[in-house]
Protein backbone atom coordinates (compact mmCIF):
# COMPACT_ATOMS: atom_id res chain seq x y z
CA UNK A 1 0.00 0.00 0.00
CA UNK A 2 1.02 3.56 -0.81
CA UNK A 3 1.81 5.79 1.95
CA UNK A 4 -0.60 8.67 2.83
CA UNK A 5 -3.62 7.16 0.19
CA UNK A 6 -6.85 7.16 2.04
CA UNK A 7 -8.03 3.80 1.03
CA UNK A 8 -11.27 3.34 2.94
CA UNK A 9 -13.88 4.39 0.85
CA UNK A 10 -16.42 5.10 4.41
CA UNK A 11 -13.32 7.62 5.22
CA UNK A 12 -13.32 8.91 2.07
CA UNK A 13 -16.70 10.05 1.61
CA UNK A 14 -16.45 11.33 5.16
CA UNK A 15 -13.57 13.31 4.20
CA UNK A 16 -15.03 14.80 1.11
CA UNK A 17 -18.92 15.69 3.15
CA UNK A 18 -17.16 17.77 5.13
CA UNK A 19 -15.52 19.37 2.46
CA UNK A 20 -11.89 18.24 2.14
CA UNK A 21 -10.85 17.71 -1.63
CA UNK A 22 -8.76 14.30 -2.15
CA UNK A 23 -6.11 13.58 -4.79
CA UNK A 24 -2.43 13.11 -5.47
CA UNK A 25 0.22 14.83 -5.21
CA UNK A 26 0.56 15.37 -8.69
CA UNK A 27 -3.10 17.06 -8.85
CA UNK A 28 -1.63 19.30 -5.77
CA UNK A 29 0.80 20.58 -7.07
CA UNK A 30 -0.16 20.91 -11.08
CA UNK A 31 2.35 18.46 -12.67
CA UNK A 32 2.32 17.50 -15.65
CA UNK A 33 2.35 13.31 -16.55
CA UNK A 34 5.98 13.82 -17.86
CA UNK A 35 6.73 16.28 -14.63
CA UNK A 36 5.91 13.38 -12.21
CA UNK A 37 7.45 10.61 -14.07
CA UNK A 38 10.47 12.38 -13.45
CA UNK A 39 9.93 13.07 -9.87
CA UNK A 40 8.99 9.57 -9.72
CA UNK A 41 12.22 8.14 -11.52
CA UNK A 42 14.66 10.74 -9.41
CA UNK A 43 13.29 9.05 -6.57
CA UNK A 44 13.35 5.29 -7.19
CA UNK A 45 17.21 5.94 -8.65
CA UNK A 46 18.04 7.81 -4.67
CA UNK A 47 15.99 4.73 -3.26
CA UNK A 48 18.59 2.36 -5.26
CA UNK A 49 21.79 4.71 -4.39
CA UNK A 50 20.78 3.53 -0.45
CA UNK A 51 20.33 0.50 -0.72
CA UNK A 52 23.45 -0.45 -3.19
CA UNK A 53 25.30 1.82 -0.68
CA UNK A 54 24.56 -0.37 1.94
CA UNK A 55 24.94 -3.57 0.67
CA UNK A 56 28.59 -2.75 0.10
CA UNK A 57 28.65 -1.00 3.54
CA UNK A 58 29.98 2.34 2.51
CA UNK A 59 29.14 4.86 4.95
CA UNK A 60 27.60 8.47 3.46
CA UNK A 61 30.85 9.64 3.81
CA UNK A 62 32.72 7.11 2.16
CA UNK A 63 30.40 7.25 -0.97
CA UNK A 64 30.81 11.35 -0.67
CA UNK A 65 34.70 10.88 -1.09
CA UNK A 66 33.84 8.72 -4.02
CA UNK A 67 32.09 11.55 -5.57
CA UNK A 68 34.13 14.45 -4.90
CA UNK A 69 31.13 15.66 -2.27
CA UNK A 70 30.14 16.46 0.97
CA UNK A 71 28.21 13.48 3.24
CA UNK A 72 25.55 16.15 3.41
CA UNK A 73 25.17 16.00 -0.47
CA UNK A 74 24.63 12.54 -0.18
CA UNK A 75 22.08 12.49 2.26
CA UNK A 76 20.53 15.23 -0.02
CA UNK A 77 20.57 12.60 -2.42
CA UNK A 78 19.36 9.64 -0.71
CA UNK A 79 16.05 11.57 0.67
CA UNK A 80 15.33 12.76 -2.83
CA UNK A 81 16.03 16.49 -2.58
CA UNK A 82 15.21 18.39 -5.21
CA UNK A 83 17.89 20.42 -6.00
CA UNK A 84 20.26 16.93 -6.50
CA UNK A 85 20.46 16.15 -10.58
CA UNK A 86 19.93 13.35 -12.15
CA UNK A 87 23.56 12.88 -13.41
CA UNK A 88 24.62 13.07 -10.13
CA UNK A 89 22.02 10.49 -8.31
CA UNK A 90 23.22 8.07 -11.41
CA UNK A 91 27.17 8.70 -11.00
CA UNK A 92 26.47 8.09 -7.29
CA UNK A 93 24.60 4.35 -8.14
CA UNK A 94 28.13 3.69 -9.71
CA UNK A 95 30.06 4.54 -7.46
CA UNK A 96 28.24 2.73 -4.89
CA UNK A 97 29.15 -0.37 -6.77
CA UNK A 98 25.53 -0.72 -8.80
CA UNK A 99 25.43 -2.38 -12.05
CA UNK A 100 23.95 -1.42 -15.20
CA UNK A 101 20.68 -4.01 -14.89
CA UNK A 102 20.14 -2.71 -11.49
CA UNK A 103 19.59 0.92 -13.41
CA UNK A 104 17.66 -0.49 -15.87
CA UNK A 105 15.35 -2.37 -13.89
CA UNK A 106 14.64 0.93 -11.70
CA UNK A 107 14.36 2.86 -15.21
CA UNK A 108 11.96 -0.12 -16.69
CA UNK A 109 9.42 -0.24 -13.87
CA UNK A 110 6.08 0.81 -15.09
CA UNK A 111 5.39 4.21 -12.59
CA UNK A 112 2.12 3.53 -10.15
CA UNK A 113 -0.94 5.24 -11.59
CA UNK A 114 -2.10 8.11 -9.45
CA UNK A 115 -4.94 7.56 -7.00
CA UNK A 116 -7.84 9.72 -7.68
C-alpha cells in the first residue's frame, strides 16, 4: 500500500462531506504526466543509491569521497532532494558499486498510476 492514500472508501466520503478535496500529489501541485514521471524516476534511482550503498557498507561519507562531495550532499541525495540532478544520483549508483541491470530495472518499472 502507498503511503498517505486514504483507502477506505467510508473515510473517504467522510472526508469529502465535510468538504476536504482528495487527490495526489501530482493534482496538488499541477504536474504534468511527464513532470511526475520524473519526480517519480529521481526518486526510485536515490531509493537504489541507499540501498546499493549499503549492501557494500559504505558509509555516506565514504560514498561522498567517491564523488568528490560532501556526506551532506549525499544524504541530499538519498532523501530525494530536489535540487540533487539526475547525473549526479546516477554517477552516485556507480560509485556505490551498482550495475547497469540494477539501473535499468529501476528505469523499466512501469510508474504507479495516481490515485484519484
Amino acid at each position: 500500500m502507498r503511503q498517505g492514500v486514504i483507502v477506505d472508501s467510508r473515510k473517504r466520503r467522510k472526508l469529502q462531506a465535510t468538504g476536504w478535496r482528495i487527490g495526489s500529489a501530482e493534482d496538488f501541485l499541477g504536474l504534468t504526466p511527464d513532470e511526475a514521471a520524473l519526480i517519480d524516476l529521481k526518486l526510485s534511482l536515490a531509493g537504489l543509491v541507499r540501498s546499493v550503498r549499503q549492501r557494500a557498507k559504505l558509509s555516506q561519507r565514504a560514498l561522498a569521497e567517491r564523488l568528490g562531495s560532501s556526506q551532506s550532499r549525499v544524504a541530499k541525495l538519498e532523501a530525494g532532494d530536489a535540487s540533487v540532478s539526475l547525473d549526479l544520483i546516477v554517477k552516485a549508483a556507480f560509485a556505490a558499486g551498482a550495475r547497469k541491470s540494477e539501473l535499468a530495472q529501476v528505469i523499466s518499472r512501469e510508474r504507479r498510476p495516481a490515485v484519484p
